[in-house]
Protein backbone atom coordinates (compact mmCIF):
# COMPACT_ATOMS: atom_id res chain seq x y z
CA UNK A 1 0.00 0.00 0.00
CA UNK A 2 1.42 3.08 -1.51
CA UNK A 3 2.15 6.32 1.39
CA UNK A 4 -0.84 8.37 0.76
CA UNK A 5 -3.50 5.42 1.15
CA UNK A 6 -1.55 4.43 4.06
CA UNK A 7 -2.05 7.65 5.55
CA UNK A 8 -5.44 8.17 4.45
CA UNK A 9 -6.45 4.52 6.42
CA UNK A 10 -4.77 6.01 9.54
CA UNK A 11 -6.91 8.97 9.45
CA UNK A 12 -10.02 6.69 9.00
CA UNK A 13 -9.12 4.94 12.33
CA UNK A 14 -8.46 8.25 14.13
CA UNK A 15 -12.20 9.92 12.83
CA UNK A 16 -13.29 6.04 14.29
CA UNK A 17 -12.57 7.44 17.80
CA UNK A 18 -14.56 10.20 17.14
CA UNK A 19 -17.79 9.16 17.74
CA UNK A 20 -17.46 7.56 21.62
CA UNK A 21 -16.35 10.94 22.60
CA UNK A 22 -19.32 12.04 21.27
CA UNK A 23 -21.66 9.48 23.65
CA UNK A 24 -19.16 10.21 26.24
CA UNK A 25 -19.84 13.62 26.57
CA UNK A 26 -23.45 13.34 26.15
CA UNK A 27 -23.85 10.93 28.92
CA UNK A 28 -21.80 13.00 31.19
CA UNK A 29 -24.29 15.78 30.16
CA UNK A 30 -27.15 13.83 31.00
CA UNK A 31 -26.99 11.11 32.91
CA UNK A 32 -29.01 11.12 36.21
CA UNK A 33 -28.63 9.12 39.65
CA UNK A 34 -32.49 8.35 39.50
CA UNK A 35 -33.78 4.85 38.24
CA UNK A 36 -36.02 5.20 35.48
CA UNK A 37 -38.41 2.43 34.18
CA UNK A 38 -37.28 -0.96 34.29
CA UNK A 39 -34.14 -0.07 37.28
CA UNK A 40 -37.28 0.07 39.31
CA UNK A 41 -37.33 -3.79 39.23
CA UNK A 42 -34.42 -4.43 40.48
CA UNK A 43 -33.86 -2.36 43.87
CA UNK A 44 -34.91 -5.59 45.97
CA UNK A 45 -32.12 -7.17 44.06
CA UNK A 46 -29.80 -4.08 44.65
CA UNK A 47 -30.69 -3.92 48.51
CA UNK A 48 -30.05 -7.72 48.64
CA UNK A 49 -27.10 -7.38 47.19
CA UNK A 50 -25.90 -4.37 49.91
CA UNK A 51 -27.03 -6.61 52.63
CA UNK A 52 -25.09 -9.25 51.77
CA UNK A 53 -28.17 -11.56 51.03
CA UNK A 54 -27.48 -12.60 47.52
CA UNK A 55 -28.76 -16.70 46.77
CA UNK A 56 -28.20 -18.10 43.10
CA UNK A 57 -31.89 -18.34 42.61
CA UNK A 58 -32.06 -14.73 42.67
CA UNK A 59 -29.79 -14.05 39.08
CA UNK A 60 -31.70 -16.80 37.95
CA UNK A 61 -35.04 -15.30 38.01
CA UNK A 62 -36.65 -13.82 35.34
CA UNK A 63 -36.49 -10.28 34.59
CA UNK A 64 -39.47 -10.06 32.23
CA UNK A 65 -39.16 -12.68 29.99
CA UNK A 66 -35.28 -12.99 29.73
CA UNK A 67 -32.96 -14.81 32.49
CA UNK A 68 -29.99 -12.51 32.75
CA UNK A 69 -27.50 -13.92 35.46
CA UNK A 70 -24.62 -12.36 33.77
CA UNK A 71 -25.81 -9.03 33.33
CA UNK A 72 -27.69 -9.33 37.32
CA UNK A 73 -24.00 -10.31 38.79
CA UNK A 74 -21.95 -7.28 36.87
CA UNK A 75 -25.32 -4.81 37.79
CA UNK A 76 -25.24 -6.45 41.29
CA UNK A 77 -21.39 -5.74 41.68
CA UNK A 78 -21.22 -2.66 40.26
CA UNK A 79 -24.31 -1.26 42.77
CA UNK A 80 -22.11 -2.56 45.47
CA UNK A 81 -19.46 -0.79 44.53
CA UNK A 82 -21.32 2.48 43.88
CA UNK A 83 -23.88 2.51 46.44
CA UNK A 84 -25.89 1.59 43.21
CA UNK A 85 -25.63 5.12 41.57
CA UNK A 86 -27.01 4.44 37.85
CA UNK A 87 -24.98 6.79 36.22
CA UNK A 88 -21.87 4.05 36.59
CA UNK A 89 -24.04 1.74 34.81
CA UNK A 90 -24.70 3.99 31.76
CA UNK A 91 -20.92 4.29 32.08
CA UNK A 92 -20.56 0.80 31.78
CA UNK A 93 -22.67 0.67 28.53
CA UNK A 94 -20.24 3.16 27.13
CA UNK A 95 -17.81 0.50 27.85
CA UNK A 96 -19.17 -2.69 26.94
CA UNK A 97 -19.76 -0.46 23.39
CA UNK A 98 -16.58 0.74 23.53
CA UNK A 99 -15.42 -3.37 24.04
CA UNK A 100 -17.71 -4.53 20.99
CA UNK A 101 -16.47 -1.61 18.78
CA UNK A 102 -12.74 -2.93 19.20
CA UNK A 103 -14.24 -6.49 18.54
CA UNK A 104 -15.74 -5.54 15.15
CA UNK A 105 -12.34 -3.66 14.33
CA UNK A 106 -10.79 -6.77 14.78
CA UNK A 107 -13.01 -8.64 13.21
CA UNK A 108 -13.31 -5.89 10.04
CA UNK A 109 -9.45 -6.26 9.82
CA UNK A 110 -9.12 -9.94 9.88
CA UNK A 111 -12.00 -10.45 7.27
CA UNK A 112 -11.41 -7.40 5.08
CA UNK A 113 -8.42 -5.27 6.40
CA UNK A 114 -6.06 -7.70 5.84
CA UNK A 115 -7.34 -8.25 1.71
CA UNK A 116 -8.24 -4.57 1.26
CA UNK A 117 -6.93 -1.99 3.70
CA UNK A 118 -8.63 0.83 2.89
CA UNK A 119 -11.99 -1.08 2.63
CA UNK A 120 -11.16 -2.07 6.25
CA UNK A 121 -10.54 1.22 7.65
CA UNK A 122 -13.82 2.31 6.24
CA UNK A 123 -15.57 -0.26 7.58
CA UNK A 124 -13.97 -0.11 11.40
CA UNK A 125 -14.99 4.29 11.05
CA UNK A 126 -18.66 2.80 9.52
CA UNK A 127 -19.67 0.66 12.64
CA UNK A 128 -18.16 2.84 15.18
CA UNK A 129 -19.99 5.57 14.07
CA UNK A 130 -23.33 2.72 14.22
CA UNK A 131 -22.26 0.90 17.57
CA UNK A 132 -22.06 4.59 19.01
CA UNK A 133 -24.97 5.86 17.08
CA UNK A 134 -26.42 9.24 18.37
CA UNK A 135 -29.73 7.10 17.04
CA UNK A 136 -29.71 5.25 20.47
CA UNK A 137 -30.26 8.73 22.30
CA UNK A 138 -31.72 7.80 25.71
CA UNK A 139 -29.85 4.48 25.47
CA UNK A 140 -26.61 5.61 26.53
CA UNK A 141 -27.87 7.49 29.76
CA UNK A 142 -30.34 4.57 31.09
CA UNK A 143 -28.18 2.07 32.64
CA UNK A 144 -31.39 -0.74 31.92
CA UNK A 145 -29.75 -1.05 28.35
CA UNK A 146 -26.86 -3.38 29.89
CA UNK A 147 -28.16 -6.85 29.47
CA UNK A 148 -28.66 -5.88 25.70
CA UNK A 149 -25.09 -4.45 25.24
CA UNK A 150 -23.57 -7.33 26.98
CA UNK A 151 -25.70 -9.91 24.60
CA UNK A 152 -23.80 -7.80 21.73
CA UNK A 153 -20.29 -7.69 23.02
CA UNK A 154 -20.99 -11.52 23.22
CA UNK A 155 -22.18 -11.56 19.98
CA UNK A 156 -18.96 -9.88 17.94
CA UNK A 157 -16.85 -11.12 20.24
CA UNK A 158 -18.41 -14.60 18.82
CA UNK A 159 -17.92 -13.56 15.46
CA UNK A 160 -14.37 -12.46 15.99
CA UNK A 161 -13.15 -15.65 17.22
CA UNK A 162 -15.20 -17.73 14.51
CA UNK A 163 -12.98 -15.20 12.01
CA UNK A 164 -10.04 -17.08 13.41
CA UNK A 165 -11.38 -20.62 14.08
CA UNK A 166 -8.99 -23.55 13.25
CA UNK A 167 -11.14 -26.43 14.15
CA UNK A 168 -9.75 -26.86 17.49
CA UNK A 169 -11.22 -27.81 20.65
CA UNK A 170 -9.81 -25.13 22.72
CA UNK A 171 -10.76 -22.31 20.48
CA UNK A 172 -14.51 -24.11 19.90
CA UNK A 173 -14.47 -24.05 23.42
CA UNK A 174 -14.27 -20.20 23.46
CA UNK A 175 -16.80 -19.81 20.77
CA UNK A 176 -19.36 -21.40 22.96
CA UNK A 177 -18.29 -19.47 26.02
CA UNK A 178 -19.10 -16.22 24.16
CA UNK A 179 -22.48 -17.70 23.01
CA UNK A 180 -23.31 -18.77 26.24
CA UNK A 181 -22.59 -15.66 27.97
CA UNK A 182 -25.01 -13.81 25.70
CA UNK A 183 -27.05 -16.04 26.24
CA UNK A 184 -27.06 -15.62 29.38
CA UNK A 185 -26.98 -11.67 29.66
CA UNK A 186 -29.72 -11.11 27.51
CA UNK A 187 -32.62 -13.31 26.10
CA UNK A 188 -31.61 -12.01 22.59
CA UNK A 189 -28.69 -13.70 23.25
CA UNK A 190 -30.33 -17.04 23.39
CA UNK A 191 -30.72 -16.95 19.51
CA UNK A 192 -26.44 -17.05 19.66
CA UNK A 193 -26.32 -20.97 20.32
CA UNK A 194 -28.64 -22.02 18.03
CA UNK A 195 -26.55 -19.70 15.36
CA UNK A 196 -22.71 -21.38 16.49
CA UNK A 197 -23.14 -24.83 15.31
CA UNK A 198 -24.79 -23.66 11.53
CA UNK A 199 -21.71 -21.13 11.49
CA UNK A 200 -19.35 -23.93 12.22
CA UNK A 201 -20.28 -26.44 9.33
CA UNK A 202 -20.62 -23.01 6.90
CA UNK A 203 -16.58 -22.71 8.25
CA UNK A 204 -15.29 -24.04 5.01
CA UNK A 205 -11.67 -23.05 6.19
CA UNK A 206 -11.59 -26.56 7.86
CA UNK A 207 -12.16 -30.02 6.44
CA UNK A 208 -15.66 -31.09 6.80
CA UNK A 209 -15.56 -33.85 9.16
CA UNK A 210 -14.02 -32.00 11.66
CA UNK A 211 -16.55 -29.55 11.42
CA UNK A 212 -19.23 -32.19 11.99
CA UNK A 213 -18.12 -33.10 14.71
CA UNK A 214 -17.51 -29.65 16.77
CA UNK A 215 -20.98 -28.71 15.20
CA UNK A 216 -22.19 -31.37 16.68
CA UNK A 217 -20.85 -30.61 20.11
CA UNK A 218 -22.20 -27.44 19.99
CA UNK A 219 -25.22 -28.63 18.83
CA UNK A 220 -25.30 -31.01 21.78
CA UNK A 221 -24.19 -27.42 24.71
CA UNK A 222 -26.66 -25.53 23.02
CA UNK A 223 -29.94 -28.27 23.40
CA UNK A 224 -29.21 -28.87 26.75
CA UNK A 225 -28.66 -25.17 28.18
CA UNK A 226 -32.29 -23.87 26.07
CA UNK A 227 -33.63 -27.03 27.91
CA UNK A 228 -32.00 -25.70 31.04
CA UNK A 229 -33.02 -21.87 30.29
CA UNK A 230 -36.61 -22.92 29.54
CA UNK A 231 -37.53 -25.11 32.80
CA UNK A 232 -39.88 -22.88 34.43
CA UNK A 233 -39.95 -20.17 32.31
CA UNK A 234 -43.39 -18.00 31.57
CA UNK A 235 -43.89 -15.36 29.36
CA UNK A 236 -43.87 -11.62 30.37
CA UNK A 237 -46.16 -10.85 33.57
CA UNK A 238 -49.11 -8.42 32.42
CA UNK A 239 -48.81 -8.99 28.64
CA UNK A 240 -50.75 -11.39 26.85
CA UNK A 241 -49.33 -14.38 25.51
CA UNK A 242 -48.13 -13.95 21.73
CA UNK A 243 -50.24 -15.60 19.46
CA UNK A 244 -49.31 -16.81 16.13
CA UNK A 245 -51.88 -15.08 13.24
CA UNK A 246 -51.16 -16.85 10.15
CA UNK A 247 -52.84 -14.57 8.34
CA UNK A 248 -50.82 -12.01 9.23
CA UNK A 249 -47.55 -13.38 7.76
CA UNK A 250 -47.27 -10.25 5.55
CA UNK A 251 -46.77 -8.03 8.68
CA UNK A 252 -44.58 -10.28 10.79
CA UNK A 253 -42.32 -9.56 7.16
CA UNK A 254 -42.82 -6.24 7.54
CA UNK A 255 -42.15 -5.64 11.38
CA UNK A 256 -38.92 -7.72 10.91
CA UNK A 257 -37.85 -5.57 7.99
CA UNK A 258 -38.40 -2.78 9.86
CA UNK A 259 -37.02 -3.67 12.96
CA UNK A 260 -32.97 -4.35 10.88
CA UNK A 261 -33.55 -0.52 9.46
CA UNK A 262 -33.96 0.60 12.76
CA UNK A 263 -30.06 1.24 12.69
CA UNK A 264 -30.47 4.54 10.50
CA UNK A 265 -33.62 5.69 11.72
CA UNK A 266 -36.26 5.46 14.90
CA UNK A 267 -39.32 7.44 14.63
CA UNK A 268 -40.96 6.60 10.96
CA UNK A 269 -42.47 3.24 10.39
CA UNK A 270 -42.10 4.22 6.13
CA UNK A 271 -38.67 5.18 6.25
CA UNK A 272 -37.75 1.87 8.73
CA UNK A 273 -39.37 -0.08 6.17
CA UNK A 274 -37.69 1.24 3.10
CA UNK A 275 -34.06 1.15 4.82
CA UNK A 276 -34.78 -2.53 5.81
CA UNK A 277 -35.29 -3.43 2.38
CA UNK A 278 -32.48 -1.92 0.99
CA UNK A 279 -30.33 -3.47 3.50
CA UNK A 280 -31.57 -6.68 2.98
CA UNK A 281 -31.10 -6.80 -0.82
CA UNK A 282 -27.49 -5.13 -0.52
CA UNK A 283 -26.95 -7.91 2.15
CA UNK A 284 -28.12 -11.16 -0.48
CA UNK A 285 -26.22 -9.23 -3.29
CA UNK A 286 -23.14 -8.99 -1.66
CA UNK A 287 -23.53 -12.53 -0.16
CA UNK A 288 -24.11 -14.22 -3.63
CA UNK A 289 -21.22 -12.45 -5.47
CA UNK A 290 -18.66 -13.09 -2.17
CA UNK A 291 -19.61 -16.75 -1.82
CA UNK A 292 -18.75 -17.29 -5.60
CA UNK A 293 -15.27 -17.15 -4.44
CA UNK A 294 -14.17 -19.95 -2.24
CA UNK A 295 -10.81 -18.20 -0.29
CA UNK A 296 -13.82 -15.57 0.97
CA UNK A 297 -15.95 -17.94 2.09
CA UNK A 298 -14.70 -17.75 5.35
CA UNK A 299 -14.66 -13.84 5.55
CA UNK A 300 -17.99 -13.63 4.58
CA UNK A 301 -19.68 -16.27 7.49
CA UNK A 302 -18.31 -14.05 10.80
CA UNK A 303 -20.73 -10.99 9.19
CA UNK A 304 -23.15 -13.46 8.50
CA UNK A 305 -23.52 -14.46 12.12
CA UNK A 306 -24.01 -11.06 13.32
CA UNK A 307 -26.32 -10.24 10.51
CA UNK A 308 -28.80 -13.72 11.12
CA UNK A 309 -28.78 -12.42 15.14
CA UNK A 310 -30.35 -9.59 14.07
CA UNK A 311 -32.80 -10.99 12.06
CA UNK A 312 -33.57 -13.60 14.26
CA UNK A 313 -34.58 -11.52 16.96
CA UNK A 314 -36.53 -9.51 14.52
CA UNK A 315 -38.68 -12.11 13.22
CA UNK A 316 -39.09 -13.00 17.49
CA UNK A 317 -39.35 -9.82 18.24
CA UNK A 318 -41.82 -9.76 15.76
CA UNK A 319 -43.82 -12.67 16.85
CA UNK A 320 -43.81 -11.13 19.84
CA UNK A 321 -44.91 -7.45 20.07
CA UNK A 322 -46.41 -7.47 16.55
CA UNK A 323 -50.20 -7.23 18.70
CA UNK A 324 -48.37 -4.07 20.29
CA UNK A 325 -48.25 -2.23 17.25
CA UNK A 326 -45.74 -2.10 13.85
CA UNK A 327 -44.61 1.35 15.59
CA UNK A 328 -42.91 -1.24 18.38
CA UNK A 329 -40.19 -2.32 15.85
CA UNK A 330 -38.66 1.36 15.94
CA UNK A 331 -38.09 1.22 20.05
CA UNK A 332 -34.67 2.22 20.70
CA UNK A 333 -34.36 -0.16 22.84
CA UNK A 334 -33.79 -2.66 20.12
CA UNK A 335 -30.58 -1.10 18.48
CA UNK A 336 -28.10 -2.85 20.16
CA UNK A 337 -29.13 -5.68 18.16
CA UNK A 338 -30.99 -4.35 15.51
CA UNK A 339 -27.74 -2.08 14.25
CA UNK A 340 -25.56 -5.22 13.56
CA UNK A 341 -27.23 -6.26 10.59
CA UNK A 342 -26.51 -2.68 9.40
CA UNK A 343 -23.35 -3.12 10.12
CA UNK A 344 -22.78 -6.57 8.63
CA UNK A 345 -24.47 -5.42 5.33
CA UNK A 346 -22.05 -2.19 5.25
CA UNK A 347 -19.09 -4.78 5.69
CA UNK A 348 -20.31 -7.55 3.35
CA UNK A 349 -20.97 -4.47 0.80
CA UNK A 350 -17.61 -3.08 1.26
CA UNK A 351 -15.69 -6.61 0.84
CA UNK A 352 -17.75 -7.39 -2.46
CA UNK A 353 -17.17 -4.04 -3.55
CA UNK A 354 -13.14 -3.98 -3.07
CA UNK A 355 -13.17 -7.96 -4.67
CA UNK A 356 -15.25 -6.43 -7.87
CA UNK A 357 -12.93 -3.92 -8.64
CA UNK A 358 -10.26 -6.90 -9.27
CA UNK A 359 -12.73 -8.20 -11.55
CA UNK A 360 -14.19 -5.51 -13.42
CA UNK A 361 -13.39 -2.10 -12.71
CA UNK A 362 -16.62 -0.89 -14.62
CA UNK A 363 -18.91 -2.75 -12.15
CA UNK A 364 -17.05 -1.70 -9.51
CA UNK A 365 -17.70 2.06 -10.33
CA UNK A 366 -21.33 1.34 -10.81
CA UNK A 367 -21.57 -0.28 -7.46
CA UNK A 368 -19.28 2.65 -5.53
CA UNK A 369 -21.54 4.72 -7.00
CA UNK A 370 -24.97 3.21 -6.05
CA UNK A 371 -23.45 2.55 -2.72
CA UNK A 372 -22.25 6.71 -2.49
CA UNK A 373 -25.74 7.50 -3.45
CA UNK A 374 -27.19 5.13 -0.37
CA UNK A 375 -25.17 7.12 1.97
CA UNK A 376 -26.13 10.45 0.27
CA UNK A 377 -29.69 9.45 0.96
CA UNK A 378 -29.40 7.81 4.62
CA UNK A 379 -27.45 10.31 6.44
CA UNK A 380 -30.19 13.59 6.16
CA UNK A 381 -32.26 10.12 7.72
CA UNK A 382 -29.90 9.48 10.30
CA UNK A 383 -28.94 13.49 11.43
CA UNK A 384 -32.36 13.79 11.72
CA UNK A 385 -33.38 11.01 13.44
CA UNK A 386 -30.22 11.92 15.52
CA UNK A 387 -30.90 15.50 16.18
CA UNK A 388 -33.78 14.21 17.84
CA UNK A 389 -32.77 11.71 19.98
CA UNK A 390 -30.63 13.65 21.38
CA UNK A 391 -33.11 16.29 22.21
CA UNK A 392 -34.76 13.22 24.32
CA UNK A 393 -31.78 12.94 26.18
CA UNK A 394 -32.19 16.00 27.90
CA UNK A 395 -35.80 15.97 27.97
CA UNK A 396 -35.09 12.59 29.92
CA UNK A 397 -32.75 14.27 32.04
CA UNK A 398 -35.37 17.35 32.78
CA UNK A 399 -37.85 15.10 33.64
CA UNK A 400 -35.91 12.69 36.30
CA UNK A 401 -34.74 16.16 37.88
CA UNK A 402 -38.49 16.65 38.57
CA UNK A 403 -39.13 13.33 39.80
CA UNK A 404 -36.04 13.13 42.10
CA UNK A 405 -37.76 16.18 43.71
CA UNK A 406 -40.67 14.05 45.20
CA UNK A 407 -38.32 11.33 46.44
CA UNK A 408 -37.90 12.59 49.79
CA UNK A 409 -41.30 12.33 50.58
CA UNK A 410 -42.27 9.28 47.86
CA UNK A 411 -45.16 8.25 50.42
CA UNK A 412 -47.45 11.29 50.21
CA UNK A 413 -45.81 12.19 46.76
CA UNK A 414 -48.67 13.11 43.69
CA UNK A 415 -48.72 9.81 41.35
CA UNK A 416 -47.97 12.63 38.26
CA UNK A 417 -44.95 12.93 39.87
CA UNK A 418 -43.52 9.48 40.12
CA UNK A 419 -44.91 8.43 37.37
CA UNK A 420 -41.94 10.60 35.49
CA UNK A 421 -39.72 8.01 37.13
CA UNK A 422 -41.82 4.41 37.26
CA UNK A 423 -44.38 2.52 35.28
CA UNK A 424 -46.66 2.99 38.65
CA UNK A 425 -46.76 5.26 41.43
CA UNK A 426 -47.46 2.52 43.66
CA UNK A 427 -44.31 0.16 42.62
CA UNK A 428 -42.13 3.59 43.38
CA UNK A 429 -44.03 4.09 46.79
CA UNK A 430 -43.10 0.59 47.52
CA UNK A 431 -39.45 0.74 46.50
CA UNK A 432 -38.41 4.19 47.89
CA UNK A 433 -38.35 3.33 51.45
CA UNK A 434 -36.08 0.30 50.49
CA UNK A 435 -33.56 2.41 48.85
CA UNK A 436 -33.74 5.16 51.77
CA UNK A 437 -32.94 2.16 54.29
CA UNK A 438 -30.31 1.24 52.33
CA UNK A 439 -29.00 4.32 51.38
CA UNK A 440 -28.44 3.40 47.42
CA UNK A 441 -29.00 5.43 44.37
CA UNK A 442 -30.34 8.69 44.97
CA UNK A 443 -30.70 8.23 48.45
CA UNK A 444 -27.08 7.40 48.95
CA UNK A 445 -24.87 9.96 51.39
């Protein structure tokens, strides 16, 4: 690689730390030591943990309708730590993104870099800029969001290491590890076993019998801990039970469309849709031309992974919530998943791209071009969608300032008011003498 392209990738790389100091600084602008929504939940998990009263049953237990034990133990030790001020936990998110960014760099190099360097360096600034997406707005300062950015740290981490599987047992080993700790942070995560083994036989890197046979171990890990994960389980308390409506089949589609375009924009059901389509056919183009070529084949299934975890937990998601309303497939909430199939598209696309241009420069124009005029059209989508979400941020932070106010005296407190904090007045009047007699969160000296 000639000096000037050399220097150009290094530049890419710096602009990639760009946008965490950007989240950085807007959580430190508006995050707030006052639990909001679903932190409500778990103060009699928190105040167990203070008193020393911990049992394993208790990170077992649902937490709507995921088990989380992983994400319960890190929240549980970082409240003790604290005094369970929730600011550290949107902290913590910063990390854990900060942790999955450097695992898609590595990944990005390994699969792309390495072939293409100036593909890769795009790549790395394109899903920092989406793993720290000013999209995910009140994401970053509500410290609820970890189980879901643990489930995708344990998702790229996944890929990563399948980038550099070998068909050994140690390294297999690792691969379910990461699966298994998603799937234990984050019900999302659960879709992560059930991906490995398919991944591992799609390896073509490794002779096929040998990939039989650790598919078939993981095949084995990953019936027994859903049989495990599923023993006792019940769906969400309060919602009805999902219902499949087979007539409906042409807006479970539609939701799960949506729900992958969330990653450029969050509050219009038309624009979701149309990005989700485009994604998906620049995802099966990109596929088809890459798998053509056996020495990618390899490259290519790592992206895959994180790009079927997305749509996985769309079409659940979709199964799901679709009663609630198509609008439901835009919740923020959902990025931290949602956004990897943007970003595996935007790394298959660049890949294919770089690989064309060996082949026929001419095709390669046409697709930089069509790809040039993508981004032209998705970013005034994105700022936008951006602008606003940030705007929510401090609206958020506004609003917990007011509620914090009626803390003191939560038992006499107007329902208006904590209701700016918790799903129901009388959940907060129940939970605000716990944290005053054990001095946490807001009521911490």
């Amino acid at each position: 690689m000639d000096r000037p392209r050399r220097i150009t990738c290094w530049i890419l790389f710096g602009a990639a730390g760009i946008p965490p100091l950007a989240i950085a600084l807007l959580v430190a602008r508006h995050a707030r030591n006052v639990p909001w929504k679903d932190q409500w939940g778990v103060i009699p998990f928190i105040v167990a943990v203070e008193r020393g009263e911990v049992r394993p049953a208790m990170l077992w237990s649902q937490v709507n309708e995921h088990r989380i034990p992983v994400a319960l133990a890190l929240q549980g030790l970082l409240g003790w730590w604290t005094r369970w001020d929730v600011r550290y936990e949107a902290w913590l998110d910063v990390v854990l993104a900060a942790l999955t960014m450097l695992a898609l760099a590595g990944l990005a190099w390994r699969t792309i870099g390495e072939r293409a360097p100036m593909a890769g360096a795009i790549v790395t600034l394109g899903c920092s800029i989406v793993t720290f997406s000013l999209t995910g707005g009140i994401n970053w300062t509500w410290g609820a969001m970890l189980p879901a950015y643990l489930a995708a740290l344990a998702a790229t981490m996944l890929a990563w290491q399948l980038a550099v599987w070998t068909g050994t047992w140690p390294r297999t080993i690792v691969l379910a590890a990461c699966a298994t700790a998603g799937a234990l942070s984050f019900g999302a995560g659960v879709v992560l076993v059930v991906l490995l083994p398919v991944a591992l036989v799609l390896m073509r890197s490794v002779p096929l019998r040998r990939r039989l046979a650790h598919a078939i171990a993981a095949t084995t890990w990953a019936v027994a801990l859903i049989a495990v994960y599923f023993v006792g389980w019940r769906p969400r308390v309060g919602e009805p039970q999902p219902v499949m409506h087979w007539d409906r089949l042409a807006d479970y589609a539609r939701y799960a469309v949506t729900y992958v375009g969330a990653g450029i924009t969050t509050f219009d059901l038309g624009e979701g849709l149309v990005t989700g389509i485009v994604l998906c056919a620049v995802l099966t183009l990109s596929s088809a031309w890459l798998w053509r070529r056996r020495e990618l084949r390899a490259a290519v299934v790592p992206w895959w992974l994180l790009a079927a975890y997305s749509a996985v937990n769309a079409a659940i998601t979709a199964f799901g919530r679709l009663d609630n309303g198509l609008f439901t497939a835009l919740f923020v909430r959902y990025l931290p998943t949602a956004s990897l199939f943007l970003m595996a598209t935007m790394a298959l696309a660049a890949l294919a791209t770089a690989t064309l241009w060996h082949a026929s420069q001419r095709a390669a124009t046409v697709a930089v071009s069509l790809l040039a005029f993508g981004l032209a059209t998705a970013t005034p989508l994105y700022v936008r969608t951006a602008r606003k979400a940030t705007e929510n941020m401090g609206v958020l932070a506004l609003q917990l300032e007011a509620g914090a106010a009626c803390l003191p005296t939560c038992a006499t407190a107007a329902d208006d008011c904590l209701l700016l904090m918790c799903w129901s007045a009388d959940v907060a009047r129940q939970m605000c003498p716990l944290m005053a007699a054990a001095k946490i969160g807001p009521f911490a000296p």
